[in-house]
Each structure stands twice: as structure tokens, then as C-alpha cells.
Protein backbone atom coordinates (compact mmCIF):
# COMPACT_ATOMS: atom_id res chain seq x y z
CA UNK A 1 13.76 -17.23 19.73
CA UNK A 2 15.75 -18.52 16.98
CA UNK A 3 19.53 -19.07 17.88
CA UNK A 4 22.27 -19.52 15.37
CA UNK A 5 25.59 -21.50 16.06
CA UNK A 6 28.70 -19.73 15.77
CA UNK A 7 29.76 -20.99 12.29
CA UNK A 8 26.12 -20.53 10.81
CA UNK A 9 26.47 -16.73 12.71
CA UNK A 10 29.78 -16.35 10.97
CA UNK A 11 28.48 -17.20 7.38
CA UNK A 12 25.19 -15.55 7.85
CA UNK A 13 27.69 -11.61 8.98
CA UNK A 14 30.04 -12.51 5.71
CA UNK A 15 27.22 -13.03 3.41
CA UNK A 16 25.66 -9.61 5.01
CA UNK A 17 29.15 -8.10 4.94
CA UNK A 18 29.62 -8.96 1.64
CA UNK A 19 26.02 -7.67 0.08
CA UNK A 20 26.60 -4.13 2.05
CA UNK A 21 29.68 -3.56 -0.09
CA UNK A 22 32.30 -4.83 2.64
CA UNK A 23 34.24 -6.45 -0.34
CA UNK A 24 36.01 -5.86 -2.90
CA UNK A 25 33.58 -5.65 -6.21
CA UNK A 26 34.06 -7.68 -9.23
CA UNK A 27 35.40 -6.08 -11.65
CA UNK A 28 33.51 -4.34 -13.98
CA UNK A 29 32.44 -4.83 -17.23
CA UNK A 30 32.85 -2.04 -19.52
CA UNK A 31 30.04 -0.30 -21.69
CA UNK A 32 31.59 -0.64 -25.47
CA UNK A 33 31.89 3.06 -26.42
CA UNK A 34 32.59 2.17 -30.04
CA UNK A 35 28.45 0.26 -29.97
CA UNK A 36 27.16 3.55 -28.21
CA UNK A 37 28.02 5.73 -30.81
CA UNK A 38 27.12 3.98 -33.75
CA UNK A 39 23.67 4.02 -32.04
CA UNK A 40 23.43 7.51 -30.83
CA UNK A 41 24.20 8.23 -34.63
CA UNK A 42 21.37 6.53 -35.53
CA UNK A 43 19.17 6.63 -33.31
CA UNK A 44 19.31 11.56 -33.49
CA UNK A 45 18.42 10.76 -36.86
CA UNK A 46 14.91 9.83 -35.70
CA UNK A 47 11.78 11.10 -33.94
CA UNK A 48 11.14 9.31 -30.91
CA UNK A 49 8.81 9.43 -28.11
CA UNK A 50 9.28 8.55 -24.92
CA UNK A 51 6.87 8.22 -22.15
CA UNK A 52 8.26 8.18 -18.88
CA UNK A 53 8.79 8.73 -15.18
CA UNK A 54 11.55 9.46 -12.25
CA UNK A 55 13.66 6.11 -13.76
CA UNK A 56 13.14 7.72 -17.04
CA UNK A 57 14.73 11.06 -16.86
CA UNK A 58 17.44 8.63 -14.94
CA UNK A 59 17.80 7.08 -18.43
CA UNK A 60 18.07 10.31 -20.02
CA UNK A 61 20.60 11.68 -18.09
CA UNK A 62 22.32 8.53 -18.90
CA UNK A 63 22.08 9.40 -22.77
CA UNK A 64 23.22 12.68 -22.69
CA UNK A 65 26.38 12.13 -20.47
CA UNK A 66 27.10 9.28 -23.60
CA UNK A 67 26.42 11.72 -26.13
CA UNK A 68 28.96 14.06 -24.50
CA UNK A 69 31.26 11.30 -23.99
CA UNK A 70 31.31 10.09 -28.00
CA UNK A 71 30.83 13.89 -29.40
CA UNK A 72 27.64 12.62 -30.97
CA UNK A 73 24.87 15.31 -31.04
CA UNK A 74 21.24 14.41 -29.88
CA UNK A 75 18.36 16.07 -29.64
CA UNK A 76 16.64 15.26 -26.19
CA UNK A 77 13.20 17.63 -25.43
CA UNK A 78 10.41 17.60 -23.44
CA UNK A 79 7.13 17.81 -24.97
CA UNK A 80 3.39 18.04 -23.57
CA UNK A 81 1.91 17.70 -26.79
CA UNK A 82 2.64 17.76 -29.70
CA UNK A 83 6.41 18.24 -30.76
CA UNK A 84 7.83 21.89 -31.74
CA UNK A 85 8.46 21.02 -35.09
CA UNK A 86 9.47 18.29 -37.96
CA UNK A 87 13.17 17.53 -37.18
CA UNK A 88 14.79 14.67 -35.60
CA UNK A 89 14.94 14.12 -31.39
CA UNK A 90 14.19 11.84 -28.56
CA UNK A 91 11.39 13.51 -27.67
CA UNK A 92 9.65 12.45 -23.94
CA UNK A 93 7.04 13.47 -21.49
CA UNK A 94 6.25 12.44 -18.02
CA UNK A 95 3.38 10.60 -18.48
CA UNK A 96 0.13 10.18 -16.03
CA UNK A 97 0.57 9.63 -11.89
CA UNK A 98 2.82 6.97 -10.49
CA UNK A 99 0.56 3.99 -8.82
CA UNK A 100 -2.21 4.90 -11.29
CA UNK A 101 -0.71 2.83 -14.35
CA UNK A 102 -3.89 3.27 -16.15
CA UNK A 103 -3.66 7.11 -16.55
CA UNK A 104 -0.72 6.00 -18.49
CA UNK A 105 -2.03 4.16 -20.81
CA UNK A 106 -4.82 7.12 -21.18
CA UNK A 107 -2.14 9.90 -22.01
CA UNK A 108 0.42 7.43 -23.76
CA UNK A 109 -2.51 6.39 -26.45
CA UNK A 110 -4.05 10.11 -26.59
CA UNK A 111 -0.69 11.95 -27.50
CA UNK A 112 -0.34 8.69 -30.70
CA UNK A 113 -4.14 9.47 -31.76
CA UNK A 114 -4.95 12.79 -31.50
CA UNK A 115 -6.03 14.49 -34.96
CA UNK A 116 -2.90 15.83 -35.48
CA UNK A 117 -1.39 12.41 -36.08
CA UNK A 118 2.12 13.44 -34.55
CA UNK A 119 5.21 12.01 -36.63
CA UNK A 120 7.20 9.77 -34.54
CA UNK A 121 9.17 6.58 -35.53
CA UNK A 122 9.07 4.98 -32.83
CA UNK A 123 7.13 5.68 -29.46
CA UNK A 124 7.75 3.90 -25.99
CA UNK A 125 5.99 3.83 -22.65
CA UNK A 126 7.58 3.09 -19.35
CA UNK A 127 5.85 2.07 -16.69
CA UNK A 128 7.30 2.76 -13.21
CA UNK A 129 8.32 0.35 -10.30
CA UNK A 130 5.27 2.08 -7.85
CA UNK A 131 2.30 1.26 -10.55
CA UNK A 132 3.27 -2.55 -9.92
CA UNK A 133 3.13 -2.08 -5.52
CA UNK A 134 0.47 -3.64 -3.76
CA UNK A 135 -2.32 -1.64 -3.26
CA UNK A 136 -1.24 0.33 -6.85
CA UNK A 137 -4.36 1.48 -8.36
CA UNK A 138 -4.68 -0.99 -11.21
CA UNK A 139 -2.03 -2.92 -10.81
CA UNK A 140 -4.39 -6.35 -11.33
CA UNK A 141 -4.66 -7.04 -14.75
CA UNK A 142 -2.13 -4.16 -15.96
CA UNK A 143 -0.28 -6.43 -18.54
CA UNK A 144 -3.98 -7.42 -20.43
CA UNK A 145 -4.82 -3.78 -20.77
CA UNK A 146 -1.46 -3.20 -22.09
CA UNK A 147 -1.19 -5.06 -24.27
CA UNK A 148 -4.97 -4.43 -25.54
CA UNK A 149 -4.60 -0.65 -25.37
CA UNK A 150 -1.18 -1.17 -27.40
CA UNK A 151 -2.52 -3.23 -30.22
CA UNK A 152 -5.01 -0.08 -30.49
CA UNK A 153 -3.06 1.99 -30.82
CA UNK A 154 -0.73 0.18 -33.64
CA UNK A 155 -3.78 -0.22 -35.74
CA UNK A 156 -4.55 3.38 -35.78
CA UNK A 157 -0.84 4.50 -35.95
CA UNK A 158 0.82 1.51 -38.58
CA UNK A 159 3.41 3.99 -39.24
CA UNK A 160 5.15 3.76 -36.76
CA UNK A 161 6.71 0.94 -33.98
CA UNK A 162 6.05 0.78 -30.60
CA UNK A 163 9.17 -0.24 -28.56
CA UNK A 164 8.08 -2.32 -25.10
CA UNK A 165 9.62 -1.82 -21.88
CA UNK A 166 10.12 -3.94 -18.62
CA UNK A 167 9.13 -2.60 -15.70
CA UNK A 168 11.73 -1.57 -13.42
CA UNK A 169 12.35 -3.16 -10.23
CA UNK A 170 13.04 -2.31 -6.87
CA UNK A 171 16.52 -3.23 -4.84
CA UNK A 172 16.66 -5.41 -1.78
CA UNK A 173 16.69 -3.45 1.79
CA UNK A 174 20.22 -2.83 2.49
CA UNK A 175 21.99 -4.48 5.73
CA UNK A 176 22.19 -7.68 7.59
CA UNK A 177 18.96 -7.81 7.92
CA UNK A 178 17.78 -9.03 4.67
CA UNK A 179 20.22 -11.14 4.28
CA UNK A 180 19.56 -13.08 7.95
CA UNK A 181 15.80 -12.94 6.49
CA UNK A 182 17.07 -14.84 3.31
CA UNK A 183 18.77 -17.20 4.97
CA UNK A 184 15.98 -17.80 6.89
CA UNK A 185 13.22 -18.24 4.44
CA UNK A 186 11.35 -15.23 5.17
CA UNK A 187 10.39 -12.19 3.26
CA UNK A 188 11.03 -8.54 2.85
CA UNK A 189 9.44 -5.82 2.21
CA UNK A 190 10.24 -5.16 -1.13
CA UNK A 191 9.13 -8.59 -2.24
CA UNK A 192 5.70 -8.90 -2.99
CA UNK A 193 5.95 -5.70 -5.53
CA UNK A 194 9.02 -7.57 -7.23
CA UNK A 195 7.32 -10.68 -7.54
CA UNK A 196 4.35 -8.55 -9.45
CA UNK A 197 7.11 -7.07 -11.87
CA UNK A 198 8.91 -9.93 -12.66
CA UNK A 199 5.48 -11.98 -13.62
CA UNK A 200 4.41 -8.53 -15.54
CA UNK A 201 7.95 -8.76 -17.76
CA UNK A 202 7.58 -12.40 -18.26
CA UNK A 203 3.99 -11.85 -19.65
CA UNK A 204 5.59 -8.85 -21.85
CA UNK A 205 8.65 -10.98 -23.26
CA UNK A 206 6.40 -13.90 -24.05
CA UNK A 207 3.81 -11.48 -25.85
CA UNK A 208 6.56 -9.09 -27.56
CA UNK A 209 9.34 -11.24 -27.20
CA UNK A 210 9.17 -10.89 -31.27
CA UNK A 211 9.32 -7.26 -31.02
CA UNK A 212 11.45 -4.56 -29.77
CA UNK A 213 12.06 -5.13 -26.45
CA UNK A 214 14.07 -2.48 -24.47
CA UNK A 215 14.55 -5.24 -21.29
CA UNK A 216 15.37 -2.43 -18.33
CA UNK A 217 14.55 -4.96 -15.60
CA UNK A 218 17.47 -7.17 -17.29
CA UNK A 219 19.84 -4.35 -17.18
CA UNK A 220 18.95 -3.35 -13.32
CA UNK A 221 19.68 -7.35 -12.38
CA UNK A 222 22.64 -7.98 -13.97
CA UNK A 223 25.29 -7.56 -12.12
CA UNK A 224 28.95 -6.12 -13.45
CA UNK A 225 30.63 -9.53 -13.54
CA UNK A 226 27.42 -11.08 -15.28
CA UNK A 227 25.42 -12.83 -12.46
CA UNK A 228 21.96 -11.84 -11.73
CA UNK A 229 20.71 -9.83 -8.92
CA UNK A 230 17.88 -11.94 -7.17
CA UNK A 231 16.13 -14.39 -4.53
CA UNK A 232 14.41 -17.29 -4.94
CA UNK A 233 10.40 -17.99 -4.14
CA UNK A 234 8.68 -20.98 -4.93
CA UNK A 235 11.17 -22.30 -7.16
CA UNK A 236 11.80 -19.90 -9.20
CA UNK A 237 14.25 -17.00 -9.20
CA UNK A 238 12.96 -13.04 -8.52
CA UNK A 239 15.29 -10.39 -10.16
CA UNK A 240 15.79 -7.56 -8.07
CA UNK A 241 17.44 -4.35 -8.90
CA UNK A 242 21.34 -4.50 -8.04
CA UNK A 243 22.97 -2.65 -5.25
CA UNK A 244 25.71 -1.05 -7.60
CA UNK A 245 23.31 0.35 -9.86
CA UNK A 246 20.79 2.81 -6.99
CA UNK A 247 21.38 4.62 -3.92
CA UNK A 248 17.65 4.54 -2.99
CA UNK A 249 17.18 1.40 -4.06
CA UNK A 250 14.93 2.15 -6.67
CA UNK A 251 16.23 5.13 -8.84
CA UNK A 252 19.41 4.65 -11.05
CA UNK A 253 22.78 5.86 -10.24
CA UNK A 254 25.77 6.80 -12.06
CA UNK A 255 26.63 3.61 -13.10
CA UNK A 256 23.18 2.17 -13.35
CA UNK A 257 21.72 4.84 -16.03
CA UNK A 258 24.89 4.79 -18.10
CA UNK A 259 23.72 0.93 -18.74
CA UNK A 260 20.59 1.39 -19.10
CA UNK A 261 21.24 4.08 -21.00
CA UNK A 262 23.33 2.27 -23.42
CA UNK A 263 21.12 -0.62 -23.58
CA UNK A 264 18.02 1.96 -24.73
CA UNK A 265 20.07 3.20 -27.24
CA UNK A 266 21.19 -0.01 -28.71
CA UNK A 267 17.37 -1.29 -28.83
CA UNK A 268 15.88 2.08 -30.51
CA UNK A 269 18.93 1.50 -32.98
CA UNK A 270 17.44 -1.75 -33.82
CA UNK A 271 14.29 -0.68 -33.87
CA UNK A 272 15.17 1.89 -36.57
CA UNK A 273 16.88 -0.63 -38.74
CA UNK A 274 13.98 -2.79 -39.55
């Protein structure tokens, strides 16, 4: 049995205290509303698909409460095929089964080729958080087949840009206990699958670091007064999804898809200027 002395006990309950939400946040830093609508302007210009899961239509929501916000118009529609017609929108469809990453790839390449050559500007697939947990049907090797599958599908489709996203990652397990199992060296749960994300988005930024990059685990770890949400293991840090941003622990909040949201925007606006 492992005993603690009283001052380690005491730091160990603050430090738990603290991570529950026991004190006072920092302050937040605002999104810059005057940045969010120069990019919703540009980016309902454009066609845009969006494949996606639960975190996605998160994002989404986030996007259309900022649209109402700024009193810019966007389109935002769900498709299954091909889109309804030739004007501008975000257009986005849940894509294949969570923890079976390849049927994503499958559907995200099939709606780019198929014979009608659908016009988009710029297309995007999302992975989700559960096609990167242990035991996730191809979850070994996911970032090679990516990345092959992607460079097929820009050489049959140069007319458009593909826009890469980091996977999204997965909170620590609220309470004391995670934080006495930090302190002590030991794991949680939630580790192993954020250790597979965080090598998966360090393979994509050093592959497409070059190219758009909508970074969503970067958003989901950084924390409202700039620090990073994360743990350390073997010497390097682990970015974890921040407490303030879910109240699952892996699906955005309020706060967390107005961020994200923002930060989508602000890389498809990019995206659309080069």
C-alpha cells in the first residue's frame, strides 16, 4: 500500500482540486470576431466538402452559431452524393463507421472520383478520436494509407485542394483520480489511444506540414490562457483534449466548437486564397 505524507496528500487534493474546476479559470482568450467574418465571407463563396463524424457536426454547429453572430450568410448542407446543385456551400457527409477508419478512406475517395467529377474547391476528411483506440479496426498503419489513398486521389482530382485534419483527441478522466495516477507515474485509461493520435498528427504535420493543415488536435489542447493540455510519457509531452472545451470528454462543447470552429474557418480561408 502506498502511503502519502500529509504535505505530498495536500499537494496531490489541490492539484486534483484544481483540474476538476475547483478554481477560478484563467481568463479567457477571446475568438477575434472581426478574423471570423472576413473568413466566413470567404470561405460561402466556395464549394466545400466535408467529411465527417460526431466532432464534426460539433464543428458545424460551431460555424453556424458564428455565422449568426457576424450576420454573414453560409450555406451548410448535408449531402450523400453528389451536391443539389452548382452554387456555393460547405457541403458535408458523415462518412463510413467510427473504429473502421478505412471505410473512410473508401467513401471519402469514391464521392472525389466518381464519373460525375463533383465540383468542390476544397474537400476535407476527418477522422474521429475512436478509429485511433486500441483494438480500432485499422488503426495500424492508418497514417501510410492516408496519405497513399490521398495522393490518389489529388492526381485524379488536380482541381481541387485537399485540406488535412488532426485527429481529435480524447480528455483525461475527470477527478482525483487521474491526477493521484499522474503523480504517481501510472497510466489511464485514455492514454494509450492518445498516444496513437498524437504520433498519427505528428506523422500528418511532418508530411503536410506544407499544406493546409486544419490542426483540431491543437485547438482541443490549448488551453484559454495559452498552455497546453497534456502529460508526459517517455520524454515527451501527450496533448490531451482540455477540460473546458467537452463535457464527455471527447465531444466539443460550447466553448470548444466555437474554437474549433473559428480555427476551420480561418484555414479553409487560406486554403481558398492560394
Amino acid at each position: 500500500m502506498i502511503r502519502l505524507g500529509a504535505s505530498r496528500l495536500a499537494a496531490v487534493v489541490a492539484l486534483a482540486c484544481g483540474l476538476a474546476g475547483c478554481f477560478s479559470r484563467a481568463q479567457e482568450a477571446p475568438v477575434d470576431m472581426a478574423v471570423v467574418k472576413a473568413d466566413l465571407q470567404a470561405v460561402a463563396g466556395a464549394r466545400i466538402l466535408f467529411a465527417h463524424q460526431s466532432v464534426g457536426r460539433n464543428i458545424l454547429e460551431g460555424v453556424q452559431e458564428l455565422a449568426r453572430q457576424t450576420g454573414v450568410p453560409i450555406r451548410i448542407q448535408q449531402v450523400d452524393g453528389l451536391p443539389p446543385d452548382a452554387g456555393p456551400g460547405l457541403f458535408h457527409t458523415m462518412i463510413g463507421v467510427n473504429g473502421q477508419a478505412d471505410t473512410k478512406l473508401d467513401a471519402f475517395a469514391g464521392l472525389l472520383t466518381r464519373p460525375e467529377r463533383p465540383s468542390y474547391d476544397l474537400a476535407l476528411l476527418k477522422f474521429c478520436y475512436e478509429d485511433l483506440e486500441p483494438g480500432a479496426k485499422g488503426r495500424d498503419g492508418l497514417f501510410q494509407r492516408y496519405a497513399a489513398r490521398m495522393g490518389q486521389v489529388q492526381a485524379a482530382r488536380p482541381d481541387l485542394r485537399l485540406v488535412h485534419v488532426s485527429s481529435p483527441l480524447r480528455a483525461d478522466p475527470p477527478g482525483w483520480k487521474t491526477t493521484l495516477k499522474r503523480w504517481l507515474g501510472r497510466e489511464t485509461e485514455e492514454d494509450a489511444g492518445n498516444l496513437a493520435r498524437n504520433a498519427y498528427n505528428d506523422a500528418l504535420r511532418a508530411r503536410f506540414g506544407g499544406a493546409p493543415l486544419f490542426d483540431l488536435a491543437a485547438v482541443e489542447s490549448t488551453l484559454p490562457d495559452g498552455t497546453r493540455s497534456r502529460f508526459a510519457s517517455a520524454q515527451r509531452s501527450v496533448y490531451t483534449l482540455a477540460r473546458p472545451y467537452t463535457s464527455d470528454g471527447g465531444h466539443l462543447n460550447e466553448e470548444g466548437r466555437r474554437r474549433a470552429a473559428a480555427e476551420l474557418l480561418h484555414t479553409l480561408a487560406a486554403a481558398l486564397k492560394k
